[in-house]
Protein backbone atom coordinates (compact mmCIF):
# COMPACT_ATOMS: atom_id res chain seq x y z
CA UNK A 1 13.86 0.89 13.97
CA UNK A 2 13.19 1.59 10.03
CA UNK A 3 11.94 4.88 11.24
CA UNK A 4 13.00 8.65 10.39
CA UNK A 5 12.91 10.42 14.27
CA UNK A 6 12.63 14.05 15.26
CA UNK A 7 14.97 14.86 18.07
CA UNK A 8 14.28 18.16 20.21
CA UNK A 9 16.80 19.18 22.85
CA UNK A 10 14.50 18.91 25.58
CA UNK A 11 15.17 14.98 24.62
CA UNK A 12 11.43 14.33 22.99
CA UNK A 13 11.68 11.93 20.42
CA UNK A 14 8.77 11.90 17.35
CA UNK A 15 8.42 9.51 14.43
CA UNK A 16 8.20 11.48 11.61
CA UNK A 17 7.79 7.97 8.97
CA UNK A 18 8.27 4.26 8.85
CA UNK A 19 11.05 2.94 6.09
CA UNK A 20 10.55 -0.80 5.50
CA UNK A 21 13.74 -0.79 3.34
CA UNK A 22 15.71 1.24 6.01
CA UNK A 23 16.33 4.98 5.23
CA UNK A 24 19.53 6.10 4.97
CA UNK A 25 19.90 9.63 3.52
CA UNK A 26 17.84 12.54 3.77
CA UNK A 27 17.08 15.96 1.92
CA UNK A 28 14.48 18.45 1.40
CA UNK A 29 13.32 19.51 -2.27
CA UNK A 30 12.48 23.22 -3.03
CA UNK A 31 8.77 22.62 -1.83
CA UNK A 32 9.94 21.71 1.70
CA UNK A 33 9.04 17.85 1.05
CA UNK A 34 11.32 15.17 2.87
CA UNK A 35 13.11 13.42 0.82
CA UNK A 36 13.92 9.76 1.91
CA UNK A 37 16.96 7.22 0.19
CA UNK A 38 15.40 3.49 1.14
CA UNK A 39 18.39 1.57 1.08
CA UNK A 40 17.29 -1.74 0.76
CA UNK A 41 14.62 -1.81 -1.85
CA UNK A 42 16.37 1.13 -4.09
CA UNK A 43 13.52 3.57 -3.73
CA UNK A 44 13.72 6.92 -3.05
CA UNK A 45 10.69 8.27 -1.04
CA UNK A 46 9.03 11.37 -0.63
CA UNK A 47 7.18 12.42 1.96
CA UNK A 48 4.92 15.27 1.86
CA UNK A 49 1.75 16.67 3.82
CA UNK A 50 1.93 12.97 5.92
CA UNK A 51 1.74 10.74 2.88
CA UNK A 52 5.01 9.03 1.49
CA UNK A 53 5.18 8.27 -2.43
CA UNK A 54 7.96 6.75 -4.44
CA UNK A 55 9.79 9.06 -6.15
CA UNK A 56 11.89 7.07 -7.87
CA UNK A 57 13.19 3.23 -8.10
CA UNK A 58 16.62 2.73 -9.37
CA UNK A 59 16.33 -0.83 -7.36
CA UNK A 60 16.50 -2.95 -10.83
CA UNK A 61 19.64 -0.74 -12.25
CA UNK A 62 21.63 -0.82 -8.70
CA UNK A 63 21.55 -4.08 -6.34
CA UNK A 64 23.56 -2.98 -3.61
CA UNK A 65 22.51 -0.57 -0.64
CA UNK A 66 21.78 2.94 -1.24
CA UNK A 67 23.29 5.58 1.20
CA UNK A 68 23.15 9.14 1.23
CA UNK A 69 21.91 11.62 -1.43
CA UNK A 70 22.76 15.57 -2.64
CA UNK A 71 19.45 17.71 -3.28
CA UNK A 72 19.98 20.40 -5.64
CA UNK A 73 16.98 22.65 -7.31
């Protein structure tokens, strides 16, 4: 779905953002934003009072598909 969900265990189901490049990994930074690895395009998203920025774009040093990511202050 190219989407990052919300899962409650009641079962409801929220869309928190929409990834065109597919997210894969996911962190929080010290401020409490989400923190979003897009694996097909090489960015790496941030996503903060609703709006989603790129907050970085290694996709011109790495070709192949990003996964997961480690989040340290």
């Amino acid at each position: 779905a190219r989407a990052v969900l919300t899962a409650e265990p009641n079962g409801k189901v929220e869309r928190v953002t929409y990834v065109p490049g597919q997210p894969s990994g996911i962190g929080f930074s010290p401020d409490g934003a989400l923190m979003i690895v897009s694996s097909h395009d090489g960015h790496l998203l941030r996503l903060y009072e609703g709006a989603t920025s790129i907050l970085a774009d290694i996709g011109a040093m790495y070709r192949g598909a990003l996964n997961d990511m480690v989040v340290d202050s």
